[in-house]
Protein backbone atom coordinates (compact mmCIF):
# COMPACT_ATOMS: atom_id res chain seq x y z
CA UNK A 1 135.23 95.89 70.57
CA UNK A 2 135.56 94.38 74.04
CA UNK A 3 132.51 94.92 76.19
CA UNK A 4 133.56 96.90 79.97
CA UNK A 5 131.58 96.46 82.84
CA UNK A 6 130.63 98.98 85.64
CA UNK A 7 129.10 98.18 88.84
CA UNK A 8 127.07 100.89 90.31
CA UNK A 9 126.74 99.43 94.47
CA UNK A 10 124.69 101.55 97.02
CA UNK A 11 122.99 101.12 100.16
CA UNK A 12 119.73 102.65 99.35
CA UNK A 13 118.21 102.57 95.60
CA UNK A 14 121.19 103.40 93.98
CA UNK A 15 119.52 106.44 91.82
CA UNK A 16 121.90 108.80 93.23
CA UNK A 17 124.81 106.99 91.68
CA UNK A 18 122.92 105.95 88.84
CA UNK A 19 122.81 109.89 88.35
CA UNK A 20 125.98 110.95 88.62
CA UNK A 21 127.53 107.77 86.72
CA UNK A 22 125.72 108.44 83.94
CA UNK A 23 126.34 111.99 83.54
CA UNK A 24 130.23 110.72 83.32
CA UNK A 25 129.69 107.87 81.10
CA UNK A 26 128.02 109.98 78.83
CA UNK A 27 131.44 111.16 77.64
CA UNK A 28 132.39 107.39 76.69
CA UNK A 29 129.32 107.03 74.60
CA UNK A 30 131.45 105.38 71.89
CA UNK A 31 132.42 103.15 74.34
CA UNK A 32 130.24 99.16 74.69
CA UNK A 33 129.53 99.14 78.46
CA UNK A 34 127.62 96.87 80.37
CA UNK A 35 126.16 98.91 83.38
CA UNK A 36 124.80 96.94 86.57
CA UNK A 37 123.12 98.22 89.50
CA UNK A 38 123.64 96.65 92.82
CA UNK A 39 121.15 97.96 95.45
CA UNK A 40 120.50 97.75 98.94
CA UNK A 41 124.17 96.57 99.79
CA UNK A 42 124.35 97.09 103.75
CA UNK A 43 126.77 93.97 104.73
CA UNK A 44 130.18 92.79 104.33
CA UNK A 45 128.91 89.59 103.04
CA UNK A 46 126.92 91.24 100.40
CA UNK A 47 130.21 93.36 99.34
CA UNK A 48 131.94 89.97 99.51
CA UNK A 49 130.31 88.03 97.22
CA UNK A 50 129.58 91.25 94.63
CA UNK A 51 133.10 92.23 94.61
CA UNK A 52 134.24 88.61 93.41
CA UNK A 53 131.86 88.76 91.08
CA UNK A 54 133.11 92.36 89.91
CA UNK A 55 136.73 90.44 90.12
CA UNK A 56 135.90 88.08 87.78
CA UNK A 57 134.35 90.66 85.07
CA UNK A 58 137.39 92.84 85.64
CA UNK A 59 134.74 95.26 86.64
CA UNK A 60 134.89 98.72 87.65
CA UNK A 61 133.45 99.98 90.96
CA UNK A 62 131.30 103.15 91.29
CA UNK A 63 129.87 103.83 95.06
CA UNK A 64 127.56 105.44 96.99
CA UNK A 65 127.91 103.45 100.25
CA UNK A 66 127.06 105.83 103.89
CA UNK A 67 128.10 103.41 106.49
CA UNK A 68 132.08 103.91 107.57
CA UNK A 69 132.67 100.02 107.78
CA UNK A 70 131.49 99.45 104.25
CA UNK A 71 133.30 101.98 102.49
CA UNK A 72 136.38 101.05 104.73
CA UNK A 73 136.05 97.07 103.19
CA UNK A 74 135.06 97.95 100.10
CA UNK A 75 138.03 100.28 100.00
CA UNK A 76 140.50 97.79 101.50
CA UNK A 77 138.76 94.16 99.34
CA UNK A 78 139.06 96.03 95.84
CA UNK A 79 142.53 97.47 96.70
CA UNK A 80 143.46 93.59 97.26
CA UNK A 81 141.42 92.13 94.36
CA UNK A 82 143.43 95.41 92.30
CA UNK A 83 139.73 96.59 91.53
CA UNK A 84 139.25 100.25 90.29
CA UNK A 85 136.44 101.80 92.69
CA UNK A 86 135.60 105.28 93.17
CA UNK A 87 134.21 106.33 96.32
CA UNK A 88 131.47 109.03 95.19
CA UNK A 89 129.81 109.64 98.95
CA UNK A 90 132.49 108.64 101.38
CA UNK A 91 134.89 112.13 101.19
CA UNK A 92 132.05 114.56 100.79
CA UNK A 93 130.79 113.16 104.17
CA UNK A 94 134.29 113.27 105.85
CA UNK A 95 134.92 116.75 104.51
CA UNK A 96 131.56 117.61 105.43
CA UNK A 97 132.11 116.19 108.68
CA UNK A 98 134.97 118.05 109.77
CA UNK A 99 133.38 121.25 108.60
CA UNK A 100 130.56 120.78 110.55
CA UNK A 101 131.87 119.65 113.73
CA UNK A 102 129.31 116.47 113.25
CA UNK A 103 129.91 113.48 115.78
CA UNK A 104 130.86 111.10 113.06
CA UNK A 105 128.37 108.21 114.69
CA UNK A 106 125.47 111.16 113.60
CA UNK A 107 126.72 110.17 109.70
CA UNK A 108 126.68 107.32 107.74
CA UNK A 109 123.21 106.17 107.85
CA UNK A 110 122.59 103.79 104.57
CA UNK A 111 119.18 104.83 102.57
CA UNK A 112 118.66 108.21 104.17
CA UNK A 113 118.61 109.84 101.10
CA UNK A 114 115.52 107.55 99.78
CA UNK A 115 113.18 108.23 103.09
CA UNK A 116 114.02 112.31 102.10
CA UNK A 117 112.93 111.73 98.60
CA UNK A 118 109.74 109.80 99.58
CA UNK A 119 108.47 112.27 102.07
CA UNK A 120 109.03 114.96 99.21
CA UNK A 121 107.30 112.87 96.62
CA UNK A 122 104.75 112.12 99.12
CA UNK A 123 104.42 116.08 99.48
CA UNK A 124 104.04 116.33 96.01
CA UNK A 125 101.69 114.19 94.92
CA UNK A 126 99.64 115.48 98.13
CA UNK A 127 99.88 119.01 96.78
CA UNK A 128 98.54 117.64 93.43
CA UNK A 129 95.46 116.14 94.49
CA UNK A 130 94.68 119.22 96.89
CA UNK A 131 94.97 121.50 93.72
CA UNK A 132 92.66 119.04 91.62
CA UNK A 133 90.16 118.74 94.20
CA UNK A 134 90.03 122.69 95.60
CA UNK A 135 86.57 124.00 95.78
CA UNK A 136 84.96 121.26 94.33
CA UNK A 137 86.28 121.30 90.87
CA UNK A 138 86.25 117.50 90.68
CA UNK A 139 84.83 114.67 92.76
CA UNK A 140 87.04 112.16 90.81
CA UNK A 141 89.48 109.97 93.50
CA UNK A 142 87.60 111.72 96.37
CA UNK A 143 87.66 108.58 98.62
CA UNK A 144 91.57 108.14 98.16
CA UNK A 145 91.43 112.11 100.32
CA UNK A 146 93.00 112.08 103.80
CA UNK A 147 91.12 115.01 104.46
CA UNK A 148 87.31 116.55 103.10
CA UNK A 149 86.93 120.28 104.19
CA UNK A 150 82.99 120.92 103.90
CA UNK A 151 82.23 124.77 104.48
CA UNK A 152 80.41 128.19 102.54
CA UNK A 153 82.62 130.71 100.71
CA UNK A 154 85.51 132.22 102.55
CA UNK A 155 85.72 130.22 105.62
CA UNK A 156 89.55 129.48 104.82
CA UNK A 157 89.11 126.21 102.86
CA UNK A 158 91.62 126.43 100.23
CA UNK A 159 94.19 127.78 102.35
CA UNK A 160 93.63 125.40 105.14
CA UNK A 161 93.47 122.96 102.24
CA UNK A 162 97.23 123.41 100.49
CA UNK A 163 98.67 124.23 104.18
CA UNK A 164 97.79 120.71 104.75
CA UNK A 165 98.85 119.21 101.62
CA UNK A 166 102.31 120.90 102.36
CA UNK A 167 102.11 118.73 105.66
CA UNK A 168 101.89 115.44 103.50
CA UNK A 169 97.88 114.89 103.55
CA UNK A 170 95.87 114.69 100.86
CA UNK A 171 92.87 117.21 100.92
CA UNK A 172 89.58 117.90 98.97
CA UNK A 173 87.33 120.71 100.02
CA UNK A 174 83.89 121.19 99.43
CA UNK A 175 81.82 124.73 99.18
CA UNK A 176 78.40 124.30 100.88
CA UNK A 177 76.11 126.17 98.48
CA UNK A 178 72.81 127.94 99.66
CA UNK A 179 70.06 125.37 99.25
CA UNK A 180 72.09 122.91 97.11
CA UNK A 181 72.14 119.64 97.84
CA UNK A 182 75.71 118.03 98.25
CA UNK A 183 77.30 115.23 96.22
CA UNK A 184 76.39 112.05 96.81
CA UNK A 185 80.53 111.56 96.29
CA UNK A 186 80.92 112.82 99.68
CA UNK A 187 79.17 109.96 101.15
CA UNK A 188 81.19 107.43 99.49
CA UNK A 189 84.10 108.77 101.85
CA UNK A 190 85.17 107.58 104.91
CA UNK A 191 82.97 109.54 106.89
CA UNK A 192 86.00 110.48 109.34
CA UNK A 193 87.79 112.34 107.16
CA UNK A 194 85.33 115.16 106.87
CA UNK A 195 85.94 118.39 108.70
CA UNK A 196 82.99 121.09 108.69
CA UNK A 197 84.16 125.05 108.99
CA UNK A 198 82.52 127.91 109.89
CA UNK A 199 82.90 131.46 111.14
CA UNK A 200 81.19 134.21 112.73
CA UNK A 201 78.57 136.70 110.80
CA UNK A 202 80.91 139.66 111.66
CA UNK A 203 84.16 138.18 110.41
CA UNK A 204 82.58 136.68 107.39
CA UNK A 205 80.99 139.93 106.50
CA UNK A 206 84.03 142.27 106.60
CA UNK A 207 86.19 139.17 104.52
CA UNK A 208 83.40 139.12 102.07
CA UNK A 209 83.40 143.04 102.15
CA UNK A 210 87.13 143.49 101.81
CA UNK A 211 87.23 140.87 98.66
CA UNK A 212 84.73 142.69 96.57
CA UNK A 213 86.35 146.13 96.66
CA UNK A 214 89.99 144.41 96.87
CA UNK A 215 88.74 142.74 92.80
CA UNK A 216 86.81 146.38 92.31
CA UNK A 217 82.94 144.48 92.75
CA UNK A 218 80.19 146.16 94.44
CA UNK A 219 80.63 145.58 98.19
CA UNK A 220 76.93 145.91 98.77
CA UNK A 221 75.96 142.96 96.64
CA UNK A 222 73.86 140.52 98.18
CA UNK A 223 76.86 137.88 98.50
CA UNK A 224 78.46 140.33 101.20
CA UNK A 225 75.35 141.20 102.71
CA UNK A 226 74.47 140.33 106.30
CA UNK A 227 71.20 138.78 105.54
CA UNK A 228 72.11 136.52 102.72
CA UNK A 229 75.23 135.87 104.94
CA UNK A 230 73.20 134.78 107.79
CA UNK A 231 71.55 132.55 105.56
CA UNK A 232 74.42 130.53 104.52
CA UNK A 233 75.39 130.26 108.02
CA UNK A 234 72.47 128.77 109.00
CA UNK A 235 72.33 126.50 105.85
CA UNK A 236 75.54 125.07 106.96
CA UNK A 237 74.67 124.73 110.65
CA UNK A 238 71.39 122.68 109.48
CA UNK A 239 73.71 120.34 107.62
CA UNK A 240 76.08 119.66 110.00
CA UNK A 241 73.13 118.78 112.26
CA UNK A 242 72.41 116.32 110.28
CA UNK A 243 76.15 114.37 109.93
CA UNK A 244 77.38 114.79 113.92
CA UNK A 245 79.81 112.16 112.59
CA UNK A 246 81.68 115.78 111.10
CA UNK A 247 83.86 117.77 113.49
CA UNK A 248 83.08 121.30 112.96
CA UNK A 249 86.07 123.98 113.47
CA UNK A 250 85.09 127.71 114.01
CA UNK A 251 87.86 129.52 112.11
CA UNK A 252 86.82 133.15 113.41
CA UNK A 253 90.12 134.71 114.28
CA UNK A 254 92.49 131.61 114.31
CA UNK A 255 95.63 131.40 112.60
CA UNK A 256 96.05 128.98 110.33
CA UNK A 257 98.36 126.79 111.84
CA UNK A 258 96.50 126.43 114.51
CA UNK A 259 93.31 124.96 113.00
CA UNK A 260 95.36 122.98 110.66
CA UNK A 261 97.01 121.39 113.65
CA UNK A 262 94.01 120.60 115.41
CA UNK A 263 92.25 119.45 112.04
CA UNK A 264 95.37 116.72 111.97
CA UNK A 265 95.20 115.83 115.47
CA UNK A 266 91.27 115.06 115.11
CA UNK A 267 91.39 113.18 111.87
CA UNK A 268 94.57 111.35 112.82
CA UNK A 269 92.94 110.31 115.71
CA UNK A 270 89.99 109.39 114.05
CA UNK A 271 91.37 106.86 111.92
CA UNK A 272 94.75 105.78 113.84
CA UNK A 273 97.46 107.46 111.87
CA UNK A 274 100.41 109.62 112.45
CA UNK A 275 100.07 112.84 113.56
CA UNK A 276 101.70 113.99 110.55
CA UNK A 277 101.88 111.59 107.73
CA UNK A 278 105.45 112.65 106.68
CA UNK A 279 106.95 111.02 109.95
């Protein structure tokens, strides 16, 4: 049985042909094929030289080129080289065009598709890590954080925590625990990244209130009293005395966005990155 060839060409990493070739080709399973990948193809040249190469395997072309110019030669070189090629992106993005009234010179940029799927995998394995590392269930990888949120119970670290993951950065947070000493992990990191919270006795009190009777507890325990309260507060005040290097964001009565903004601006700043990571 002779052997076939088919040449999967793209401008970015090719996985989006890759894809949808093989759920085709897995009809001709009985079939010997010899499937190569040609990535990254952005110039005429490039198509030149891979299209006599496809000419001389009396290859068969499967595409997923963006730029106009390319699909026009590849269209125009394998209809003179009598080359079979199908065109995968090209009418999609004309059809697609025309629907959406889009000025064509808005379409047709080669490897867009690849940038989208880093920033998502970039979200993802961001969102990861901030789920490994919430409330300090691990101190494992805490140096490769973007962000360390160091604060007592309820002052909107996990929240803060996986809205900021969702933005691309990579957070741990940290509960500061009534005379407990804290990990010696924590000063392993870059102290920049570490952000202190805290909140007013008031608002902590009536959150710490509300999320007893909310899970049926006794509100009147000592963990929602005003006293033991106070004494957290102070704990934590004491210990950010003592590292000035922190930043330390009052959360009473923010929204969230807003102190996850200004947490980004700081730390970005801090160490010279983006304001968001994802850009």
């Amino acid at each position: 049985m002779s052997q076939s060839t088919v040449y999967i060409i793209s401008d970015g990493t090719g996985e989006t042909a890759s894809s949808m070739a093989r759920a085709a080709l897995i009809q001709f399973k009985q079939k010997d094929l010899n499937i190569i990948k040609a990535k990254n193809i952005r110039t005429e040249s490039q198509v030149e030289a891979l299209l006599t190469e496809v000419s001389a395997q009396n290859g068969f072309i499967i595409h997923t080129v963006a730029s106009p110019a390319l699909r026009k030669k590849i269209a125009e070189s394998t209809n003179e080289r009598n080359i079979q090629s199908v065109d995968l992106l090209g009418p999609l993005l004309e059809e697609l065009h025309v629907f959406l009234g889009v000025d064509s010179e808005a379409v047709g940029q080669p490897g867009i598709l690849r940038r989208v799927d880093k920033a998502y995998y970039k979200r993802i394995e961001a969102i990861e890590f901030t789920v490994k590392h919430d409330d300090g269930k691990t101190f494992n990888r805490l140096t490769e954080a973007d962000i360390v949120l160091v604060g007592i119970s309820r002052t909107s670290k996990t929240p803060l925590s996986i809205f900021l993951s969702h933005k691309g950065w990579k957070v741990a947070n940290i509960p500061l625990v009534l005379n407990t000493d804290l990990p010696e992990e924590l000063f392993k990191v870059d102290q920049r990244k570490i952000v202190g919270l805290t909140i007013s006795e008031e608002n902590l009190y009536k959150i710490r209130r509300k999320r007893l009777e909310k899970f049926g507890q006794d509100p009147g325990s000592e963990y929602a009293s005003k006293s033991h309260i106070q004494k957290e507060l102070d704990f934590a005040k004491n210990i950010f005395s003592k590292n000035r290097k922190w930043p330390v964001f009052d959360v009473t009565d923010r929204a969230l966005e807003e102190t996850a903004g200004e947490i980004i601006r700081i730390v970005a700043s801090r160490l010279n990155l983006p304001y968001d990571l994802l850009l």
